[in-house]
N, C-alpha and C. Protein backbone atom coordinates (compact mmCIF):
# COMPACT_ATOMS: atom_id res chain seq x y z
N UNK A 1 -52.64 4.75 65.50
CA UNK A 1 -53.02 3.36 65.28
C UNK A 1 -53.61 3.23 63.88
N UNK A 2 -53.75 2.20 63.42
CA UNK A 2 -54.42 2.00 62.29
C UNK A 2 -55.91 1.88 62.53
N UNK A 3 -56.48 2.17 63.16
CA UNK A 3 -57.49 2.18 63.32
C UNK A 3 -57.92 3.89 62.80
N UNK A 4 -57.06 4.40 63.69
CA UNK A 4 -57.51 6.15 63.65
C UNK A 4 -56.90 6.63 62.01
N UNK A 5 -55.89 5.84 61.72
CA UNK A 5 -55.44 6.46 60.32
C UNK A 5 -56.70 5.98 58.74
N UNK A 6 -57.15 4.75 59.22
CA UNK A 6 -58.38 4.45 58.54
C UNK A 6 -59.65 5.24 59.11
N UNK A 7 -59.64 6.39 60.07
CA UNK A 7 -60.75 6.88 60.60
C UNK A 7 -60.40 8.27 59.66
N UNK A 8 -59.09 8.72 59.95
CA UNK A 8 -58.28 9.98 58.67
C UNK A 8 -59.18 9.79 57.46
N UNK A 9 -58.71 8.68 57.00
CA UNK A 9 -58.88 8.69 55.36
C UNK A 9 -60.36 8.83 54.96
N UNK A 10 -61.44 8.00 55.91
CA UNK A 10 -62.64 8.28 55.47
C UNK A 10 -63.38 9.24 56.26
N UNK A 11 -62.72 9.88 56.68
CA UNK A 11 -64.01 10.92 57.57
C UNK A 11 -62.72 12.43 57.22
N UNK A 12 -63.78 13.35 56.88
CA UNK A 12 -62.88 14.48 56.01
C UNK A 12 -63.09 15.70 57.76
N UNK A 13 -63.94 15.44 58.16
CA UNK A 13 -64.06 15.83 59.69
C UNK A 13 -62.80 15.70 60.27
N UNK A 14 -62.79 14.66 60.75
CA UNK A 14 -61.66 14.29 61.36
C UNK A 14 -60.22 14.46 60.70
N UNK A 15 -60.45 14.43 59.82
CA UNK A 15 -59.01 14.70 58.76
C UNK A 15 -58.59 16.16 59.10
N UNK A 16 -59.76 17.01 58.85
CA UNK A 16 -59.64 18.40 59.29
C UNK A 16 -59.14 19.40 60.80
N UNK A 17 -59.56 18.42 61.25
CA UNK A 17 -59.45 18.65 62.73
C UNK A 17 -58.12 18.13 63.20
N UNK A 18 -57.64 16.76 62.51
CA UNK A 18 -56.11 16.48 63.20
C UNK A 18 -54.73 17.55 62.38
N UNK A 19 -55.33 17.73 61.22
CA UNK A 19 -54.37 18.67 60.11
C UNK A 19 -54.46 20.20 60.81
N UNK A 20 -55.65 20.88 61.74
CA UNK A 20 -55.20 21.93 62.30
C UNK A 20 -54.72 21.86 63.82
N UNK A 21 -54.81 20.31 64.20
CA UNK A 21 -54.30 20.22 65.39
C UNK A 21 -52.51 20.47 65.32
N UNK A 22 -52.03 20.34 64.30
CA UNK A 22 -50.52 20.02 63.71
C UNK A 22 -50.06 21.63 64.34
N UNK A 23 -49.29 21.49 65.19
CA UNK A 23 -48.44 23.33 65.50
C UNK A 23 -48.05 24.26 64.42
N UNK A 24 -47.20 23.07 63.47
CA UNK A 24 -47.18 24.12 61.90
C UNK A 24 -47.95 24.73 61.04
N UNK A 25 -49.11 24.24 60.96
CA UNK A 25 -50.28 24.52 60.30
C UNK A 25 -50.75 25.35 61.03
N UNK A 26 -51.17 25.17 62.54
CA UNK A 26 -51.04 26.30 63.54
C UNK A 26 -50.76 27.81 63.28
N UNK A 27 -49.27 27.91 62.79
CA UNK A 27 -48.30 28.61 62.81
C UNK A 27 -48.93 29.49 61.68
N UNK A 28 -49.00 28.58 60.38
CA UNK A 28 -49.46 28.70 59.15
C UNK A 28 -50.55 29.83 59.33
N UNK A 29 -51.65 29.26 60.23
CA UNK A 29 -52.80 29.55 59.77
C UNK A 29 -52.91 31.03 61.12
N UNK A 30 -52.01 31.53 61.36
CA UNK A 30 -51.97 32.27 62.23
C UNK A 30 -52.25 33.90 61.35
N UNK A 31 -53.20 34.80 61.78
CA UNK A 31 -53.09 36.19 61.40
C UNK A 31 -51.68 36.65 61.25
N UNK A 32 -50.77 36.22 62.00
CA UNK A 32 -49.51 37.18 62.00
C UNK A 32 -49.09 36.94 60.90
N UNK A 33 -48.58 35.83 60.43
CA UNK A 33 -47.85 35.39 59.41
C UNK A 33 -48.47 35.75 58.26
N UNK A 34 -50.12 35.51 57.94
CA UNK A 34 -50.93 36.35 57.07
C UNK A 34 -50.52 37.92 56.67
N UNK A 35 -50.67 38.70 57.71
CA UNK A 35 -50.37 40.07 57.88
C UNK A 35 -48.83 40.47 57.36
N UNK A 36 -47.93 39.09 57.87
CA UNK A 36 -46.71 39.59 57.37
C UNK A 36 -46.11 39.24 56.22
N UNK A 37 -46.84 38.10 55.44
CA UNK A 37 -47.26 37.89 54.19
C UNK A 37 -47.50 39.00 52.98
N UNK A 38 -48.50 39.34 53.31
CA UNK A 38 -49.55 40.65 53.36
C UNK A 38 -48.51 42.01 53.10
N UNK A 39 -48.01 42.54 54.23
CA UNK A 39 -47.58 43.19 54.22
C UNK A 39 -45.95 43.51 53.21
N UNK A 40 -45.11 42.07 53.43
CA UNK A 40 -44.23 42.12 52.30
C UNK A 40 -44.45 41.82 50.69
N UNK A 41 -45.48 41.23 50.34
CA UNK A 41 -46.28 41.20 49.25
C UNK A 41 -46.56 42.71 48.73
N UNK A 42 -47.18 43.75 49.49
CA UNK A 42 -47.53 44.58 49.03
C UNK A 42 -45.86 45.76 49.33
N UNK A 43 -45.46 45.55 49.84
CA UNK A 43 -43.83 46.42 49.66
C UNK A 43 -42.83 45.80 48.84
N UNK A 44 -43.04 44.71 48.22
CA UNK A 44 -42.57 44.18 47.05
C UNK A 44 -43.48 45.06 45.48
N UNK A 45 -44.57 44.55 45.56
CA UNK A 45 -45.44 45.62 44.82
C UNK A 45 -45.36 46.87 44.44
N UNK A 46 -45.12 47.53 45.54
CA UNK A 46 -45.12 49.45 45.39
C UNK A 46 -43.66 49.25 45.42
N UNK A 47 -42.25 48.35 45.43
CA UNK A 47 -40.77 48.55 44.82
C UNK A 47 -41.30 48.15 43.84
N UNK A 48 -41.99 47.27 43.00
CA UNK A 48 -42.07 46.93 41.94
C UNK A 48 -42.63 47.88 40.72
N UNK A 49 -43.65 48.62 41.19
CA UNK A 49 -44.26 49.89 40.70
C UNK A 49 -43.46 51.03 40.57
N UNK A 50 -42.67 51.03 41.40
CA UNK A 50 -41.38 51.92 41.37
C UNK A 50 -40.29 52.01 40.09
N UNK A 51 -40.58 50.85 39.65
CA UNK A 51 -39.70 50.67 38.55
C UNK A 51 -40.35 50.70 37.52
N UNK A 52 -41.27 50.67 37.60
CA UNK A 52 -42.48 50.98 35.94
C UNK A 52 -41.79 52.07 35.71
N UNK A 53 -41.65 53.23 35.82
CA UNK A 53 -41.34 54.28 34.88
C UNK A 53 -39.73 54.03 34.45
N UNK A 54 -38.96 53.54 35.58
CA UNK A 54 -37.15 53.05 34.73
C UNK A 54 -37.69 52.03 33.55
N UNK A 55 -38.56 50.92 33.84
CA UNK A 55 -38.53 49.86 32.48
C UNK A 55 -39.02 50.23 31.62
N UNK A 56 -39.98 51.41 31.53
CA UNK A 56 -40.50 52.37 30.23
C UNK A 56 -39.53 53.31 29.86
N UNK A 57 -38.72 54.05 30.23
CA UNK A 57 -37.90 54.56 29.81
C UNK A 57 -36.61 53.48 29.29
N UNK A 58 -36.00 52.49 29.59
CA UNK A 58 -35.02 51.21 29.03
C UNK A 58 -36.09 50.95 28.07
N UNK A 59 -37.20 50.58 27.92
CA UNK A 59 -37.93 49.69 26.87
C UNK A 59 -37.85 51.11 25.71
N UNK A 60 -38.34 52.46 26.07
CA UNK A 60 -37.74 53.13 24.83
C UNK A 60 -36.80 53.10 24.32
N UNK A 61 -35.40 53.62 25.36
CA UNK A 61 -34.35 53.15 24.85
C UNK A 61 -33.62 51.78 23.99
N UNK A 62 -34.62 50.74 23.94
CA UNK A 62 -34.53 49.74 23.30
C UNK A 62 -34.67 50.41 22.00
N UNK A 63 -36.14 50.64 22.15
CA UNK A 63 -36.96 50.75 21.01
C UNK A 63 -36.03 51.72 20.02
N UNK A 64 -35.79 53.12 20.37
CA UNK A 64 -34.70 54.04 20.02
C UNK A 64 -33.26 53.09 18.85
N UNK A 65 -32.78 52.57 20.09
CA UNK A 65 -31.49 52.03 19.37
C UNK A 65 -31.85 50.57 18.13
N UNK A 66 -32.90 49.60 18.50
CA UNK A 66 -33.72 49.03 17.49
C UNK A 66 -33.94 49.30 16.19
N UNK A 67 -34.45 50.96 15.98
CA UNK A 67 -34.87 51.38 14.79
C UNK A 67 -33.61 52.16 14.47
N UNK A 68 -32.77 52.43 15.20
CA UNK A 68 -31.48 53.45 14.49
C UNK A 68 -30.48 52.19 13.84
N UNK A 69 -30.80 51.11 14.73
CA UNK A 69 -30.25 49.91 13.89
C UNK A 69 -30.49 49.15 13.05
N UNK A 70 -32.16 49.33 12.77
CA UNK A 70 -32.32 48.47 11.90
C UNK A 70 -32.78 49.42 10.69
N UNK A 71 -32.67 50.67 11.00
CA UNK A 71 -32.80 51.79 9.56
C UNK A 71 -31.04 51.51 9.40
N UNK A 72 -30.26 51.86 9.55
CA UNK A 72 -28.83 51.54 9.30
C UNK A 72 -28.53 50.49 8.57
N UNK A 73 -28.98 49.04 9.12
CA UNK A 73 -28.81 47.51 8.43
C UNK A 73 -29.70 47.28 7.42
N UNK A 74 -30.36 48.45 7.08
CA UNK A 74 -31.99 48.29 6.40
C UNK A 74 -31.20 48.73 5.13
N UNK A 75 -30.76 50.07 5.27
CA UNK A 75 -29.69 51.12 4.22
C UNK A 75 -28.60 50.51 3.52
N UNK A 76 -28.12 49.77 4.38
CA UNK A 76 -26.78 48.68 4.22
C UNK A 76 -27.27 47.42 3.29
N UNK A 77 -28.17 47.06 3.42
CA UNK A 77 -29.20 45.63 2.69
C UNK A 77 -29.22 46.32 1.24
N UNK A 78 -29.91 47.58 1.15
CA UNK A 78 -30.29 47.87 0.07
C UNK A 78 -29.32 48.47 -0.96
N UNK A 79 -28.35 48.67 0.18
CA UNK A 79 -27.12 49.54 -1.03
C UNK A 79 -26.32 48.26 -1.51
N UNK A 80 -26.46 47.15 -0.86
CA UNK A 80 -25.72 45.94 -1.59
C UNK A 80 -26.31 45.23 -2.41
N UNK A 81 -28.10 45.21 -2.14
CA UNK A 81 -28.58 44.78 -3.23
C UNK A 81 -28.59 45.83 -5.09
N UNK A 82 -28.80 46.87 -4.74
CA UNK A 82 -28.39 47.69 -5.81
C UNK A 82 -27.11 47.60 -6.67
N UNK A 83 -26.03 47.06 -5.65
CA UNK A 83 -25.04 46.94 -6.00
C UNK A 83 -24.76 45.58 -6.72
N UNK A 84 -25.48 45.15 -5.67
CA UNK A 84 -25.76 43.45 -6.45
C UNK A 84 -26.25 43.44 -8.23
N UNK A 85 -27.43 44.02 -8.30
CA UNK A 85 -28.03 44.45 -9.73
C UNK A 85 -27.35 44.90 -10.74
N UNK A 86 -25.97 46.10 -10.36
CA UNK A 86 -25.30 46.58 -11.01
C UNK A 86 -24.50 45.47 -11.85
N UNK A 87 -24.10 45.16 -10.86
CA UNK A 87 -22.86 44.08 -11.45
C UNK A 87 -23.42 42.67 -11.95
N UNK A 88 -24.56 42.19 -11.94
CA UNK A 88 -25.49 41.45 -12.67
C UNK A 88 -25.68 41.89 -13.80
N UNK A 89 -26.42 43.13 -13.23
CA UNK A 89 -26.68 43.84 -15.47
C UNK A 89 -25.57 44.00 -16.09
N UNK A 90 -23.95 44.45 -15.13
CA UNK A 90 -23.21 44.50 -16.17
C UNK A 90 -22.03 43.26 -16.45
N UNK A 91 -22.36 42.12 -15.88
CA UNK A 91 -22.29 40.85 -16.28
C UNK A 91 -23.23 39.68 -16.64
N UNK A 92 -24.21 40.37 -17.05
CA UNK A 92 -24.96 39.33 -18.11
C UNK A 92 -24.83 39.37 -19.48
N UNK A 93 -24.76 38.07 -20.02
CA UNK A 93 -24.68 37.98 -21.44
C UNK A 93 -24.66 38.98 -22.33
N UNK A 94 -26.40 39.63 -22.29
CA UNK A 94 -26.75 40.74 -23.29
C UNK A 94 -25.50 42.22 -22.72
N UNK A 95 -25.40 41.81 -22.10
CA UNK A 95 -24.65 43.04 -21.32
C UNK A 95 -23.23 42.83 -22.19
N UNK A 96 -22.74 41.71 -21.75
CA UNK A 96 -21.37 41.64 -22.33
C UNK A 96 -21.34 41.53 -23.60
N UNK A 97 -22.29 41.20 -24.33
CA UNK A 97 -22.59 41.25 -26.11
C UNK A 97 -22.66 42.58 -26.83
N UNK A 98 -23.34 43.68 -25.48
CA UNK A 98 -24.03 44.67 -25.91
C UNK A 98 -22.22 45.96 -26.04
N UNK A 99 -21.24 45.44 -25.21
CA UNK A 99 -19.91 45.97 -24.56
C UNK A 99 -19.21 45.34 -26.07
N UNK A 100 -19.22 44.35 -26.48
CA UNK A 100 -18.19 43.68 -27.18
C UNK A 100 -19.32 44.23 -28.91
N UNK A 101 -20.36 44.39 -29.06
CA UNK A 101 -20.35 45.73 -29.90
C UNK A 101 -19.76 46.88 -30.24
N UNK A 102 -19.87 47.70 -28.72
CA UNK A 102 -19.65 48.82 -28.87
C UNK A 102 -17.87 49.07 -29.02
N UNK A 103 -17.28 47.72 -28.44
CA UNK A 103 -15.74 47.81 -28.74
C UNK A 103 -15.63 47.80 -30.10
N UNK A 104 -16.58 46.80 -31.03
CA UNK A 104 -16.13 46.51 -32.48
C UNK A 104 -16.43 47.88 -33.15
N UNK A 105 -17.46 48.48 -32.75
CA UNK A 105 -17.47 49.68 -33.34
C UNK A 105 -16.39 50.89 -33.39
N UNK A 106 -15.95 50.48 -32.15
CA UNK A 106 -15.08 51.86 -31.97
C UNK A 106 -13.73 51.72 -32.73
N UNK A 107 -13.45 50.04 -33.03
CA UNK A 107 -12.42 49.61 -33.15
C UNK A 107 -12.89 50.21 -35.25
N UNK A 108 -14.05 50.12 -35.13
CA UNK A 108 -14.12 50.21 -37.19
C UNK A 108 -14.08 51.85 -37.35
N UNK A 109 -15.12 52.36 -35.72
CA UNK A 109 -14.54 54.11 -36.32
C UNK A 109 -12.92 54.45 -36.34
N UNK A 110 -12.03 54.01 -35.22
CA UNK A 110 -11.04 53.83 -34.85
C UNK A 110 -9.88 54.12 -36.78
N UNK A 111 -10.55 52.91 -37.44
CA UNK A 111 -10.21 52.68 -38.98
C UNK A 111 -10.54 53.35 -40.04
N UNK A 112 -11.74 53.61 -39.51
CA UNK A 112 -12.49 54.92 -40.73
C UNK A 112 -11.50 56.12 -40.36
N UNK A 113 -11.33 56.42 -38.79
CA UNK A 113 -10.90 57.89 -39.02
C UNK A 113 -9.13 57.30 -39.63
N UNK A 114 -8.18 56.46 -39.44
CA UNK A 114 -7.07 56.26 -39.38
C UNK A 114 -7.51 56.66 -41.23
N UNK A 115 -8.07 55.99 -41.84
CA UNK A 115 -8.35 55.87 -43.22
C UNK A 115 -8.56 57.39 -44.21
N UNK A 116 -9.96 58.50 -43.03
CA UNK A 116 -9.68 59.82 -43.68
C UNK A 116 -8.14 60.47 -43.70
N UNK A 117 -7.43 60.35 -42.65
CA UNK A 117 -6.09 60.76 -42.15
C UNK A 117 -5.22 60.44 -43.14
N UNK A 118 -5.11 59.34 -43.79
CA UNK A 118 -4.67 58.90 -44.93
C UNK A 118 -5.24 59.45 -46.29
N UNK A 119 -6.22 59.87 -46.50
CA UNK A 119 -6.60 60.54 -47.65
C UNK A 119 -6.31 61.86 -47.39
N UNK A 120 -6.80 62.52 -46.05
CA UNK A 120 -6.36 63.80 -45.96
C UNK A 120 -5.08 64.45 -46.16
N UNK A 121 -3.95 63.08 -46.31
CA UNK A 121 -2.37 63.31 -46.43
C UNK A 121 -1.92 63.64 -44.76
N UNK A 122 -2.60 63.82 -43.53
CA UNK A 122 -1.85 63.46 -42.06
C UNK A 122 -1.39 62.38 -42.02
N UNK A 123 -1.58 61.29 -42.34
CA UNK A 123 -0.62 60.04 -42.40
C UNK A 123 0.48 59.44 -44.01
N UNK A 124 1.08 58.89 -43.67
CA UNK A 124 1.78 58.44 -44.49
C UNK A 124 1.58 56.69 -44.84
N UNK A 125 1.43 56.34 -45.76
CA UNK A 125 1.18 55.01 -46.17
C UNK A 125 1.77 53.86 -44.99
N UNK A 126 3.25 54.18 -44.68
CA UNK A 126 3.87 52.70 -43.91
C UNK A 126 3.11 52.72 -42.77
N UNK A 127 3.11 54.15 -41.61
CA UNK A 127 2.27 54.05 -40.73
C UNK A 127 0.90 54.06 -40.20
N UNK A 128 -0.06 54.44 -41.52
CA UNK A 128 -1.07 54.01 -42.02
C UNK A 128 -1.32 52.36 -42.16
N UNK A 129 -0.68 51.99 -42.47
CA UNK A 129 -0.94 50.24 -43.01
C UNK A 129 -0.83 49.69 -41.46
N UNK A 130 0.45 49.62 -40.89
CA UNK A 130 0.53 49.14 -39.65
C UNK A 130 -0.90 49.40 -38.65
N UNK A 131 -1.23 50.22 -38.49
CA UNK A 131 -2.33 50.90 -37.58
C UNK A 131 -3.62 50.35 -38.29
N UNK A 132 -3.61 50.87 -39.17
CA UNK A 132 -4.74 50.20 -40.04
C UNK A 132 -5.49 48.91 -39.58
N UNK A 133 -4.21 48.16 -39.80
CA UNK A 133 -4.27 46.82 -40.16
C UNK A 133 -5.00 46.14 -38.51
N UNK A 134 -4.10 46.84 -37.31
CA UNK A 134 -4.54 46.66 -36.43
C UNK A 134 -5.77 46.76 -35.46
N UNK A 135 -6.38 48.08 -36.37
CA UNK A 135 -7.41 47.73 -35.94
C UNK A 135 -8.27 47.51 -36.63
N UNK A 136 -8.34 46.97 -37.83
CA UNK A 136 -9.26 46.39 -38.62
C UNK A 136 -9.62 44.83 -37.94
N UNK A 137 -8.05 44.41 -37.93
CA UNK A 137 -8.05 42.87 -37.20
C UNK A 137 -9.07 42.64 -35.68
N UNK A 138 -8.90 44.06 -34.87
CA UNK A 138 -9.70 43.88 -33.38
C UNK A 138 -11.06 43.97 -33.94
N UNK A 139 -11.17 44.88 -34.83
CA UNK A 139 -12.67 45.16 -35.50
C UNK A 139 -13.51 43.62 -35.67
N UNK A 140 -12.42 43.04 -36.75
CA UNK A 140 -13.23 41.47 -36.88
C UNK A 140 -12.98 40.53 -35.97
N UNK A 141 -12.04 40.89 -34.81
CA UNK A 141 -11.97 39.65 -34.44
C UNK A 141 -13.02 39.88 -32.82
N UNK A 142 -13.50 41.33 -32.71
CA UNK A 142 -14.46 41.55 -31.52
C UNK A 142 -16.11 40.96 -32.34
N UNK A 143 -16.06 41.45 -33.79
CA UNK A 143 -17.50 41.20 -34.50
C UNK A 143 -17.45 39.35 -34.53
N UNK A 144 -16.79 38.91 -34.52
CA UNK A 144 -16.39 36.73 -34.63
C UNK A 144 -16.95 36.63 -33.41
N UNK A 145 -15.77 37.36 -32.05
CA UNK A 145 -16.73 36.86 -30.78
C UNK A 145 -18.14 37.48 -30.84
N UNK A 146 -18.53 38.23 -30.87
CA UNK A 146 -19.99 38.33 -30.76
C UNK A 146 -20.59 37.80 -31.49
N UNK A 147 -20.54 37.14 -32.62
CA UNK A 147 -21.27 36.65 -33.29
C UNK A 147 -21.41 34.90 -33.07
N UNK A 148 -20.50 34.36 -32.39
CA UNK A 148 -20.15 32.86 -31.94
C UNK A 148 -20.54 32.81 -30.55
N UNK A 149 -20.85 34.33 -30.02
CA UNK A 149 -21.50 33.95 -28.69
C UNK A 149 -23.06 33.63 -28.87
């Protein structure tokens, strides 16, 4: 009745007393179900404990393959950055200025020696001039680019 459900709401007595009158709550509040609560709670537990030493041994094995992988990808990072550097230093400016020197030079020793060879009498004037000429021309025309770069 509404009478008794307004007697529920304000009296915590009575509230108490019809909530363990209920068979389910009954049921609920029974030792057995406690005990068997109880009892699978704690054989869940000791299987669960059971496996502490497998998930420490997998969590090494993590750990193991982790560091063999990331010393590997670590090795791999660094040999490309090195590699990276290489080919930076030997495509930067000063780099390629410092290359297009050492060509003009080789190209003027290249002429000096063609030139003793010719005084020494190993060459002969016609094929002297041709050769000569050629690399005198790479001589100035490697010393123009470097100098317009």
């Amino acid at each position: 009745s509404v009478e008794e459900l307004r007697k529920l709401l304000s009296d915590k007595d009575a509230y108490e007393n019809y909530l363990h009158s209920i068979e389910e709550v009954k049921q609920l509040d029974s030792d057995t179900l406690r005990n068997d609560l109880k009892k699978s709670n704690v054989t869940l537990a000791r299987h669960n404990l059971g496996k502490e030493s497998e998930m420490a041994e997998l969590r090494n094995q993590c750990m193991i393959i982790r560091t063999t992988e990331l010393a590997t990808a670590q090795e791999k990072f660094l040999d490309a950055q090195r590699r990276e550097k290489e080919i930076l230093a030997r495509s930067s400016p000063a780099s390629i200025l410092n290359k297009l020197q050492e060509a003009a030079n080789a190209a003027d020793d290249e002429s000096e020696s063609l030139h003793r060879n010719l005084l020494s009498g190993e060459l002969e004037v016609p094929g002297f001039l041709q050769k000569y000429r050629q690399q005198r021309v790479l001589y100035h025309r490697r010393t123009l680019l470097r100098l317009a770069a």
